[in-house]
Protein backbone atom coordinates (compact mmCIF):
# COMPACT_ATOMS: atom_id res chain seq x y z
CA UNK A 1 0.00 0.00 0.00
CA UNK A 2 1.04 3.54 -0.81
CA UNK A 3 2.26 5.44 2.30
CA UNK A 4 1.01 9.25 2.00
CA UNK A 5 3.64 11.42 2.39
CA UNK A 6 4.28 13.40 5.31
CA UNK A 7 3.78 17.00 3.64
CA UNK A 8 0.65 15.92 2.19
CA UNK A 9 -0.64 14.52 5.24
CA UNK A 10 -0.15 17.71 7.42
CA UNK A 11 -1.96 19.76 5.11
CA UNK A 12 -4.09 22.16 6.41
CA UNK A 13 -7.69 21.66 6.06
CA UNK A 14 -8.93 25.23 7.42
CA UNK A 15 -7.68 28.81 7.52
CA UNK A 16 -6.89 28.46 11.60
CA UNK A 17 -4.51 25.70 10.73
CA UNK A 18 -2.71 27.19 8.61
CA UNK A 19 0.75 28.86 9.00
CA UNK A 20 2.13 32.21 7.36
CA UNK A 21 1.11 34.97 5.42
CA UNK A 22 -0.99 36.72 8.63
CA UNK A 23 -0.89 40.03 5.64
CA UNK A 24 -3.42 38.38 3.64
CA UNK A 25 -5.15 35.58 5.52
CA UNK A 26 -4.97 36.72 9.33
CA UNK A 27 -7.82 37.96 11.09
CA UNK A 28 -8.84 40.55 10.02
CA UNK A 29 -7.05 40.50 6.69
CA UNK A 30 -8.76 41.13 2.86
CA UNK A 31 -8.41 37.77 2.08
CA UNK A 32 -9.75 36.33 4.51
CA UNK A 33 -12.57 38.35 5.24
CA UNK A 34 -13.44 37.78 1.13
CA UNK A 35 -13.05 33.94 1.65
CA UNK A 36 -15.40 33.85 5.10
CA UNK A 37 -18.01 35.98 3.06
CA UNK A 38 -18.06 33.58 -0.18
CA UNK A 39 -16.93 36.41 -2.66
CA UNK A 40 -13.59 35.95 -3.85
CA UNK A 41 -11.90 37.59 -7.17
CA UNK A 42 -9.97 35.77 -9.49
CA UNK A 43 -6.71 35.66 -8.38
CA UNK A 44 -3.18 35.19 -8.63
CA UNK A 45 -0.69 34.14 -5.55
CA UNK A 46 2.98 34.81 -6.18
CA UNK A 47 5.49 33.57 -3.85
CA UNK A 48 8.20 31.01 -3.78
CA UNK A 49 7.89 27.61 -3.14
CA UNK A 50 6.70 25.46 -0.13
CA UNK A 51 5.03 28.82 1.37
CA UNK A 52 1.15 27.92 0.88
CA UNK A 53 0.24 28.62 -1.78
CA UNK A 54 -1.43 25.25 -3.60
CA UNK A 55 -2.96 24.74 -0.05
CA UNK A 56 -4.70 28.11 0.28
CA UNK A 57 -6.30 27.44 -2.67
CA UNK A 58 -7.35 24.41 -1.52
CA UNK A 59 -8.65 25.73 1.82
CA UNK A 60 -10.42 28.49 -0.30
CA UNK A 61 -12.07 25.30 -2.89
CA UNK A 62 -12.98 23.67 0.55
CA UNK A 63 -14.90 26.75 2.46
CA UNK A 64 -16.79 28.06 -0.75
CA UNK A 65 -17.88 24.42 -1.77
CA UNK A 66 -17.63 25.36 -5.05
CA UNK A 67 -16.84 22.73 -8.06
CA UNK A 68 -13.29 22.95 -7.88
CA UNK A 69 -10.78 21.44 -10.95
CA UNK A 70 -6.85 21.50 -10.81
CA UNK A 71 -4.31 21.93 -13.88
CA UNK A 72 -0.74 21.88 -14.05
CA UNK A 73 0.79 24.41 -16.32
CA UNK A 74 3.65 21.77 -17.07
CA UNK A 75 1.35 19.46 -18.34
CA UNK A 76 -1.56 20.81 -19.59
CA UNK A 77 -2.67 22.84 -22.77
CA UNK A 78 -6.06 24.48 -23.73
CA UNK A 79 -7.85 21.28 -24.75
CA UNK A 80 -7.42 20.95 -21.02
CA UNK A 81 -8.28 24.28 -20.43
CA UNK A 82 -11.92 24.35 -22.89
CA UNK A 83 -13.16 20.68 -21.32
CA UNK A 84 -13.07 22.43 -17.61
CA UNK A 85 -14.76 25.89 -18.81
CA UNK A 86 -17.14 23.41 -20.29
CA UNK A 87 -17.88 21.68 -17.20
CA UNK A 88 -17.89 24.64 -15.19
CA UNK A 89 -20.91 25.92 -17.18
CA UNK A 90 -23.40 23.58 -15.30
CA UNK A 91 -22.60 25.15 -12.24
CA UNK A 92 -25.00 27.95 -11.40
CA UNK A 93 -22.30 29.55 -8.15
CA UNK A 94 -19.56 29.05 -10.85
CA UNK A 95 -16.74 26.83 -10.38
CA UNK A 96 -12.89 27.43 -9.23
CA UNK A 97 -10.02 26.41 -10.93
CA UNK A 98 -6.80 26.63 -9.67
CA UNK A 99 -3.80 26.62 -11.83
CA UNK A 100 -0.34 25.64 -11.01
CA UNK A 101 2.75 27.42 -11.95
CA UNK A 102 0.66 29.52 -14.80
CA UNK A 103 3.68 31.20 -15.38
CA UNK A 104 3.92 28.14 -18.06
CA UNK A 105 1.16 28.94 -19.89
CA UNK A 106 1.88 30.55 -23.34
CA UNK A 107 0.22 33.34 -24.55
CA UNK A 108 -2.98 31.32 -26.63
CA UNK A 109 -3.08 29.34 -23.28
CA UNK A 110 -3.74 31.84 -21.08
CA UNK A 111 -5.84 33.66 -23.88
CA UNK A 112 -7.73 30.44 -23.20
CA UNK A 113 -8.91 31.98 -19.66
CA UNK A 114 -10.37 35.46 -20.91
CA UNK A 115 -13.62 35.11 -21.31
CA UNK A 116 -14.21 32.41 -18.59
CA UNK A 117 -12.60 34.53 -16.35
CA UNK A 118 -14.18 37.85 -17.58
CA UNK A 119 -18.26 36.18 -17.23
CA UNK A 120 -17.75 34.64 -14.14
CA UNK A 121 -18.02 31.07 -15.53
CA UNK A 122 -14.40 29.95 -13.63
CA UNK A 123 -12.88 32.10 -10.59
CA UNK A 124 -9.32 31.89 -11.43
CA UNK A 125 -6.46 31.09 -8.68
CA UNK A 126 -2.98 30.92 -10.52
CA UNK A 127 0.00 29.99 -8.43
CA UNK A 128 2.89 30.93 -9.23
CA UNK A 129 6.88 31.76 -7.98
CA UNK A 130 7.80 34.36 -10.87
CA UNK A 131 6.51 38.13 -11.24
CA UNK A 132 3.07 37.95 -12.90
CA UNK A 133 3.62 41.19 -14.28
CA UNK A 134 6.51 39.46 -16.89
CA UNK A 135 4.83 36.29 -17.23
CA UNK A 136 1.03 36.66 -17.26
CA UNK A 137 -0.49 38.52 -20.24
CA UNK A 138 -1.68 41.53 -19.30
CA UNK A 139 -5.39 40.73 -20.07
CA UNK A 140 -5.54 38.00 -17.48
CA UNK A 141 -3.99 40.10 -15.09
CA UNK A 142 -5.87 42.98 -15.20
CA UNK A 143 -8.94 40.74 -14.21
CA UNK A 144 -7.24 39.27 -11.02
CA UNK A 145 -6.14 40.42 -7.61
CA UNK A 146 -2.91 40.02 -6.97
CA UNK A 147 -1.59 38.12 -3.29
CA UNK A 148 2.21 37.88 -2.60
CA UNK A 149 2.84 34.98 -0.18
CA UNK A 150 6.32 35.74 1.70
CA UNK A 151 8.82 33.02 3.12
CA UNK A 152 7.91 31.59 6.27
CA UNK A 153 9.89 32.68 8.98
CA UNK A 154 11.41 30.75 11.92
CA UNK A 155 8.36 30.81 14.13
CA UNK A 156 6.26 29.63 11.65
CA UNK A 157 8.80 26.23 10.37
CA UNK A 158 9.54 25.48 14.01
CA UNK A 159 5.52 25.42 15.19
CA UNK A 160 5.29 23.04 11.68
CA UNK A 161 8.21 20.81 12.82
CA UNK A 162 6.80 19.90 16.49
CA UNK A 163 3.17 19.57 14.73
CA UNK A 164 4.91 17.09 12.17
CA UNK A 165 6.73 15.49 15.92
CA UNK A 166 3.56 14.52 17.28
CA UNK A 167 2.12 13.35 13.96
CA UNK A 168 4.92 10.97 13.36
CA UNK A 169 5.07 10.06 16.90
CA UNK A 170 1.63 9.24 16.95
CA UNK A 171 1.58 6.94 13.56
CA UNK A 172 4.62 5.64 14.09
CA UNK A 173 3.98 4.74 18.08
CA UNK A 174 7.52 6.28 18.79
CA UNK A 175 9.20 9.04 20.55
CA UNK A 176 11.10 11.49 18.49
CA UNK A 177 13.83 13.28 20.22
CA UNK A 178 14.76 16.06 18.40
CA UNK A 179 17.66 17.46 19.90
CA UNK A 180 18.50 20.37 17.76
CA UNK A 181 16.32 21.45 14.37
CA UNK A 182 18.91 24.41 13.24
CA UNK A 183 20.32 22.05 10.53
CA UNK A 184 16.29 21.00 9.27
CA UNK A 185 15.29 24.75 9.44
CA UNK A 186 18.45 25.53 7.10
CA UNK A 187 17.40 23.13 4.45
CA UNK A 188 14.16 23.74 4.27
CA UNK A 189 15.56 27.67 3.26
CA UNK A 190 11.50 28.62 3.98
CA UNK A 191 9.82 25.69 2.47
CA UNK A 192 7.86 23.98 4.21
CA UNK A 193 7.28 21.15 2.10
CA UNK A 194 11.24 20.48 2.16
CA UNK A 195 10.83 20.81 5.70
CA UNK A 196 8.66 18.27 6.03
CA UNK A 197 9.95 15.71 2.85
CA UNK A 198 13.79 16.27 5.21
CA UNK A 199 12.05 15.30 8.52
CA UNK A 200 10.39 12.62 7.26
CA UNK A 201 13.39 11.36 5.66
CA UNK A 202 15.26 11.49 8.94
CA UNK A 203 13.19 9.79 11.24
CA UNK A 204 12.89 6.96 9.05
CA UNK A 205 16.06 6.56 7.87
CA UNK A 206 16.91 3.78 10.66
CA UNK A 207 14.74 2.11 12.89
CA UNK A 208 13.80 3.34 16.27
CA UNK A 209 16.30 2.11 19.19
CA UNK A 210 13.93 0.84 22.72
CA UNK A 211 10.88 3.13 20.81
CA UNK A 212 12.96 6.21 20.41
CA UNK A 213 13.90 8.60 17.25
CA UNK A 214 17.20 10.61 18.46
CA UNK A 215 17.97 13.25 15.81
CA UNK A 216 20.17 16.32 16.25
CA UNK A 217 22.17 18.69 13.51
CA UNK A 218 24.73 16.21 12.58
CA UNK A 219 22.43 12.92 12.13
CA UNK A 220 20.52 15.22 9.61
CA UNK A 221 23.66 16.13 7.59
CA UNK A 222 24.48 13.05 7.09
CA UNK A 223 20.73 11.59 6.20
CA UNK A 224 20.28 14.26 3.77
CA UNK A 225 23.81 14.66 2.11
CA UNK A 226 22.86 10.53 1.53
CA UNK A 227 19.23 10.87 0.51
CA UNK A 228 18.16 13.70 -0.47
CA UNK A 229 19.30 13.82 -3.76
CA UNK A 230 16.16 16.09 -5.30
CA UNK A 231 16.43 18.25 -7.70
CA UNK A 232 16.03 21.95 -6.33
CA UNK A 233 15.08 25.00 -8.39
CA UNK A 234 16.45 27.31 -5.47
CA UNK A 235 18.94 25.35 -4.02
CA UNK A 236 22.67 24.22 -4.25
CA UNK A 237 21.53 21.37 -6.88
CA UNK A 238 20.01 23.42 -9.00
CA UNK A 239 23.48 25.95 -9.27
CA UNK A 240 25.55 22.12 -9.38
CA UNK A 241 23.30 20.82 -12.60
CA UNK A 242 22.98 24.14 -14.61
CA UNK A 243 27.10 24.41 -14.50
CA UNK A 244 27.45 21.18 -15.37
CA UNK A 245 25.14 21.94 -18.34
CA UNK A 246 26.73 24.43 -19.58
CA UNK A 247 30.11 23.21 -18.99
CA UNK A 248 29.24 20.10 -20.98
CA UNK A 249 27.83 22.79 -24.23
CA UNK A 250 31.54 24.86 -23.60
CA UNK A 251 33.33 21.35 -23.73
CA UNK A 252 31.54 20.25 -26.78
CA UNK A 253 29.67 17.30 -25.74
CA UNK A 254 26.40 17.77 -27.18
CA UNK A 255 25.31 14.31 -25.15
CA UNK A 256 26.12 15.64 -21.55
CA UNK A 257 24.19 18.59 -22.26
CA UNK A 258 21.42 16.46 -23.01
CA UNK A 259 21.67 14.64 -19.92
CA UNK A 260 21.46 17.10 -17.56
CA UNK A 261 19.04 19.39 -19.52
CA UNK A 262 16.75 16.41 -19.22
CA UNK A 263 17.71 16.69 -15.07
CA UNK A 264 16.31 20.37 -15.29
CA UNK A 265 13.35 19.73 -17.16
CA UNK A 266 12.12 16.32 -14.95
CA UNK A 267 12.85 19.02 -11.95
CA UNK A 268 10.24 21.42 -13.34
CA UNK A 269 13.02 23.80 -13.84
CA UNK A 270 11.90 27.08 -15.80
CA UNK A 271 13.03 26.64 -19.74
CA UNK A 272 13.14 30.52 -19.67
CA UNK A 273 15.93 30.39 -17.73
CA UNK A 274 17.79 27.57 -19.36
CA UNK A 275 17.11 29.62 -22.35
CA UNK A 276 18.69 32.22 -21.53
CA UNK A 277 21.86 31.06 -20.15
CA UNK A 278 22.29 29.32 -23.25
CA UNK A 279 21.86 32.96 -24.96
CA UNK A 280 24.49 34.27 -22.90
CA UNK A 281 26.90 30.85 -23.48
CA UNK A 282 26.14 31.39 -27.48
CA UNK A 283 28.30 34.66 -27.15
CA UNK A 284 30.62 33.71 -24.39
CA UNK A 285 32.09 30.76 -24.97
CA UNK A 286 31.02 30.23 -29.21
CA UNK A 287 30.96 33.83 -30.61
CA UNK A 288 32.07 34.53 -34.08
CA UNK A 289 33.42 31.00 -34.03
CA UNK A 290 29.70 30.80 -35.15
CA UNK A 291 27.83 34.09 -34.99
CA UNK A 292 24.67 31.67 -36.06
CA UNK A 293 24.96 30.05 -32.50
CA UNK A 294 23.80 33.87 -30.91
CA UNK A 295 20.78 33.96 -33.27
CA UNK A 296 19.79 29.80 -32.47
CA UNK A 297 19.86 30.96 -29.34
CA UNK A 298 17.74 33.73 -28.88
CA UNK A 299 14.97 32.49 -31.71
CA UNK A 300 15.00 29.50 -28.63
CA UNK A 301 14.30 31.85 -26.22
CA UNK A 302 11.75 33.33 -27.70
CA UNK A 303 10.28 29.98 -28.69
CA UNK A 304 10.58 29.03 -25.18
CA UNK A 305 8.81 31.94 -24.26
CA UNK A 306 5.94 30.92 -27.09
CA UNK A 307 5.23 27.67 -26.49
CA UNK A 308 6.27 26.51 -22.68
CA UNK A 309 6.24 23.05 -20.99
CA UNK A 310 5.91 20.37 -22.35
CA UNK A 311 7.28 21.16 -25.83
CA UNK A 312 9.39 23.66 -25.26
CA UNK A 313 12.33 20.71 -24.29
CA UNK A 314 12.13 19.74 -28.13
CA UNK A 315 13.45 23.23 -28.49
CA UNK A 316 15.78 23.53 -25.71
CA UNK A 317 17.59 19.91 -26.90
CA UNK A 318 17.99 21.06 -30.36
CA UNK A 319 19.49 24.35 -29.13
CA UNK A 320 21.84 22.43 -26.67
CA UNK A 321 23.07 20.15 -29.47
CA UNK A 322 23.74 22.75 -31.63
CA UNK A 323 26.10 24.85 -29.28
CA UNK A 324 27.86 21.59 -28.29
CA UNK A 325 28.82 21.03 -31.44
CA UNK A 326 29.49 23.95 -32.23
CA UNK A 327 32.93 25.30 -32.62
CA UNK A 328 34.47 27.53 -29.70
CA UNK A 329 35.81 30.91 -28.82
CA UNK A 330 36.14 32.93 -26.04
CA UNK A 331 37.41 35.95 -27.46
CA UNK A 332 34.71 38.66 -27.34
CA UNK A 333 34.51 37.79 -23.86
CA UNK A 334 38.20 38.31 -23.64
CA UNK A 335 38.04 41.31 -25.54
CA UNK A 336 35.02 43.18 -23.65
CA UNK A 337 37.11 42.42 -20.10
CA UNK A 338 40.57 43.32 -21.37
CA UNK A 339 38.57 46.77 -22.62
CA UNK A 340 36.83 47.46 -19.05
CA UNK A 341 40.11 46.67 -17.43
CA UNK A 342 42.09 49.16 -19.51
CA UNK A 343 39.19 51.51 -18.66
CA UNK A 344 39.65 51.31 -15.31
CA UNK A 345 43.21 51.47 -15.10
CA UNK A 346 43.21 54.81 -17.58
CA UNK A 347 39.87 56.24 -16.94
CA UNK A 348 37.86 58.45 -19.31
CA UNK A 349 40.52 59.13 -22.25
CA UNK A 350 40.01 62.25 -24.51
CA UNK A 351 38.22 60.93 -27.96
CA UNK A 352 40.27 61.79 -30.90
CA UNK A 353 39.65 64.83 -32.43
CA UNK A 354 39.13 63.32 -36.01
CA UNK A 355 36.60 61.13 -34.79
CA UNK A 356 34.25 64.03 -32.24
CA UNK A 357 31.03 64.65 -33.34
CA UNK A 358 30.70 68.58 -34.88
CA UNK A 359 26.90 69.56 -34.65
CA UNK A 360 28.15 73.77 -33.33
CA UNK A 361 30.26 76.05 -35.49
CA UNK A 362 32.35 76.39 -32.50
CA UNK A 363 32.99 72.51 -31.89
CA UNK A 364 34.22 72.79 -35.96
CA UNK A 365 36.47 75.69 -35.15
CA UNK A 366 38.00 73.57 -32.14
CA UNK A 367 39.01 71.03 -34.81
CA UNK A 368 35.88 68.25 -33.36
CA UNK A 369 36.06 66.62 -36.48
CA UNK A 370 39.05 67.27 -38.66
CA UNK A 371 40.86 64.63 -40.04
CA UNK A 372 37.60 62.01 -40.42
CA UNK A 373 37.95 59.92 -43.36
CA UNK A 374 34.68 58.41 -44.09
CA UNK A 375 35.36 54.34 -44.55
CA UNK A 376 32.85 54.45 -47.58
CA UNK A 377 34.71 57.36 -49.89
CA UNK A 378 37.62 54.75 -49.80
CA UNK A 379 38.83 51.46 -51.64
CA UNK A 380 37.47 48.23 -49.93
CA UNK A 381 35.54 50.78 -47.59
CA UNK A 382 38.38 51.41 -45.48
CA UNK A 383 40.65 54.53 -44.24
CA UNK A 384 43.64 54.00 -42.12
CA UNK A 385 42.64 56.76 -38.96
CA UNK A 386 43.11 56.13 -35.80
CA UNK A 387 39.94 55.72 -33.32
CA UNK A 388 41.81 54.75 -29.97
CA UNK A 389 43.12 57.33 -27.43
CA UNK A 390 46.52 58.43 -28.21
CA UNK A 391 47.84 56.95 -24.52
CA UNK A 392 46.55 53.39 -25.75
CA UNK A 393 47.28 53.35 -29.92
CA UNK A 394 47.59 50.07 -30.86
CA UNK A 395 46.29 47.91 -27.97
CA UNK A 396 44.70 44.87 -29.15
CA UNK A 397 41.93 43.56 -27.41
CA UNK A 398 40.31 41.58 -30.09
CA UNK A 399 42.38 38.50 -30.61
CA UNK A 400 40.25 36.29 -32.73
CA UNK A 401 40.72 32.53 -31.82
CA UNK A 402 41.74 29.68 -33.62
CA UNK A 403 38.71 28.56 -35.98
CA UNK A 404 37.77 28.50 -39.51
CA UNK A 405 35.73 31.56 -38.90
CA UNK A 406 37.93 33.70 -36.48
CA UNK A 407 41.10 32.36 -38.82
CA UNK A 408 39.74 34.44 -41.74
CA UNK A 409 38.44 37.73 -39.93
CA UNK A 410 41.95 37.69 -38.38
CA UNK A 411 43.41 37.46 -41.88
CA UNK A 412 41.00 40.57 -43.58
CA UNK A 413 42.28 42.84 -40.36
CA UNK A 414 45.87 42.08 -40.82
CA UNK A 415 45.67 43.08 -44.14
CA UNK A 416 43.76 46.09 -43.23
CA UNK A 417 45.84 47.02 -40.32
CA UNK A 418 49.15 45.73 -41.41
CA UNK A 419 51.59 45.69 -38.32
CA UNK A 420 49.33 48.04 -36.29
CA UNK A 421 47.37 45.37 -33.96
CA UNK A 422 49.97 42.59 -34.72
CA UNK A 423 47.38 40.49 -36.19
C-alpha cells in the first residue's frame, strides 16, 4: 500500500490551521474576510515555493464548496483548459479552478482563460513563484487580484516541525527526540514542504532504538547529504546541474548537455531560464566562431517563451546540441574584459579629435572633427585613422581565436591594419 507522504498529510484543512502569510489571511485581513463571506476575485498568488500557496487554494475550494478542478501548467494545454470551462458551465455559483505554476502557460493558453474569467463562468487562482507582471499577459492580469505569499519565517517552520513530531510520533507509536532542528530549518531555506519531505526522511532513515527517534544537527547532515538527492530549483543542486550543463555545451559534448538538460526539465526547472543562459553561453564561450549560434539561441528563447512546458524541451535539446557542437571561442569575452580593465586602469581618455562629433560652429572651429575619413569614400571601404586614445594606440583587445571563422576575420584585419594590432 502507498504510504502518503508526510507534507501531504499535514496539510491544512482550514484557515486556523494554517501557517504564514498573517498580511493576507490573518484575522482581520482582505483575504480572509473575502473567503469567510463567499466572494472571492480571481486571483493570482505569487510567492516562492513550499510557502502555501497550492494549499490556500485548496482551503479556499474547501470553504466556498464550489466545483473545484486543478491543472498543471507543465502538463496541460487548452484542450485541457476548454473541457473544464465546459464543465464549469453547469454550475449555477460558478466553479474554481486553480492553476499551477501559470507562469507556463503561453500566450494562446492563457488567452484560453479570458472570457471564462471575464463572465464569471471559472474564478481563477494561478500559483505561481515568478513576477506575474513578466509572465502573465496583461489581459488575465488585469482581471485578477494580486496576493504575494512571503517566506515563512522561523516561528512559523519550528511550530510546523513539532506539529509534524507529534504526527509521526503518533503513527509511528515512537518518541522522536529532536535534539536540535537548526540544521532541518536551514534546508528547508522557507519551504515547508522540504521541511517536512527532510524530517520525514530522517526519522525513518533507521529504525527506532527501545521506541525512540534521536535526531540532532549532525544525524541530519548526514541523512540528507545521503538521501536527499532532489532536484532543487532554489537550491545548491540546481546551481551544481545548470554548471554542469553548460560546462558540458563549452566542452563540446552535445550528449552531456542532453543529460542534464533532461535533469532540469524532470525538476520542473523554468526553460526561460535555461534559455537564456544558453543565450548568454552562445556569445561567451562560441561567438564569431559561429555568430549563427547567438541567433539559435535567442529564436529558442523566444520559442521558449511561445510555447512553454511540455514542448518547449524539443526546443531547448535542439538548441543544446547545436552549441555543443558547435565550434568555440572565447574571445569577445576576452576582448570586452581586457577593454573594461584598460578603462579602469586609464579612466575616461580624450576621444580623438578626427573622430568628435561637430553639430556647433564652435565645436568645428576647435578642430571636433578634422581629419575624419569616411570608410565608404575609400577602396574596400576602409581609411587608415586612428579611433583609440593616443595613450593606448595600438592595444589589441580583439584576438580572434583559432577557428575556420575567427582564422579568416583575423586574416582581412591584418591586411587592413598591417603591423598596427599585430594580427
Amino acid at each position: 500500500m502507498q504510504t502518503i507522504p508526510l507534507a501531504e498529510q499535514m496539510r491544512p484543512r482550514t484557515l486556523d490551521d494554517y501557517l504564514g502569510q498573517e498580511h493576507i489571511v490573518g484575522r482581520d485581513a482582505i483575504l480572509r474576510k473575502a473567503i469567510e463571506t463567499g466572494n472571492i476575485p480571481s486571483m493570482i498568488f505569487w510567492g516562492p515555493p513550499g510557502v502555501g500557496k497550492t494549499t490556500l487554494a485548496f482551503i479556499i475550494a474547501e470553504k466556498l464548496n464550489r466545483p473545484f478542478f486543478t491543472l498543471s501548467a507543465i502538463s496541460s494545454g487548452v484542450k485541457d483548459v476548454r473541457e473544464i470551462i465546459a464543465n464549469a458551465r453547469e454550475s449555477a455559483a460558478g466553479a474554481i479552478l486553480f492553476i499551477d505554476e501559470i507562469h507556463r502557460f503561453n500566450k494562446s493558453q492563457q488567452d484560453s482563460l479570458l472570457g471564462a474569467v471575464e463572465r464569471g463562468i471559472i474564478t481563477l487562482i494561478g500559483a505561481t513563484t515568478e513576477n506575474p507582471s513578466f509572465e502573465v499577459i496583461s489581459p488575465l492580469l488585469s482581471r485578477c487580484q494580486v496576493y504575494i505569499l512571503k517566506d515563512l519565517d522561523l516561528t512559523h517552520l519550528t511550530q510546523l516541525l513539532l506539529r509534524a513530531q507529534k504526527r509521526l510520533e503518533q503513527e509511528m507509536g515512537i518518541t522522536i527526540d529532536l535534539e536540535e532542528n537548526e540544521a532541518l530549518l536551514r534546508i528547508s531555506g522557507g519551504d515547508a514542504r522540504k521541511l517536512l519531505n527532510a524530517f520525514e526522511l530522517v526519522v525513518t532513515y533507521k529504525p527506532p532504538e527501545e521506541g525512540k527517534v534521536r535526531i540532532n544537527n549532525s544525524i541530519v547532515q548526514q541523512v540528507i547529504q545521503k538521501k536527499l538527492a532532489i532536484y532543487d530549483k532554489s537550491g545548491e543542486m540546481h546551481f551544481d546541474v545548470i554548471s554542469a550543463f553548460i560546462k558540458s555545451i563549452r566542452g563540446s559534448d552535445p550528449n552531456a548537455a542532453v543529460y542534464w538538460l533532461a535533469r532540469m526539465v524532470e525538476g520542473g526547472e523554468d526553460p526561460k531560464f535555461i534559455a537564456r543562459r544558453m543565450v548568454i553561453l552562445a556569445s561567451e564561450d562560441i561567438g564569431n566562431a559561429n555568430p549563427t549560434a547567438l541567433v539559435l539561441a535567442q529564436s529558442c528563447f523566444n520559442a521558449v517563451h511561445t510555447v512553454g512546458y511540455p514542448e518547449c524541451r524539443i526546443i531547448l535539446s535542439q538548441t543544446a546540441i547545436y552549441l555543443a557542437s558547435s565550434p568555440k571561442s572565447n574571445a569577445s569575452y576576452a576582448a570586452i574584459s581586457m577593454a573594461q580593465e584598460t578603462v579602469r586602469k586609464t579612466g575616461d581618455l580624450p576621444v580623438p579629435l578626427a573622430i568628435r562629433n561637430a553639430p556647433t560652429k564652435l565645436m568645428k572651429e576647435l578642430g571636433y572633427g578634422e581629419g575624419y575619413k569616411y570608410a565608404h569614400s575609400y577602396g574596400g571601404n576602409f581609411a587608415d585613422l586612428e579611433f583609440l586614445p593616443d595613450n593606448i594606440t595600438g592595444t589589441r583587445f580583439y584576438d580572434p581565436g583559432s577557428n575556420a571563422r575567427e582564422n579568416e576575420m583575423r586574416a582581412r584585419l591584418k591586411t587592413l591594419w598591417k603591423n598596427k594590432y599585430n594580427y
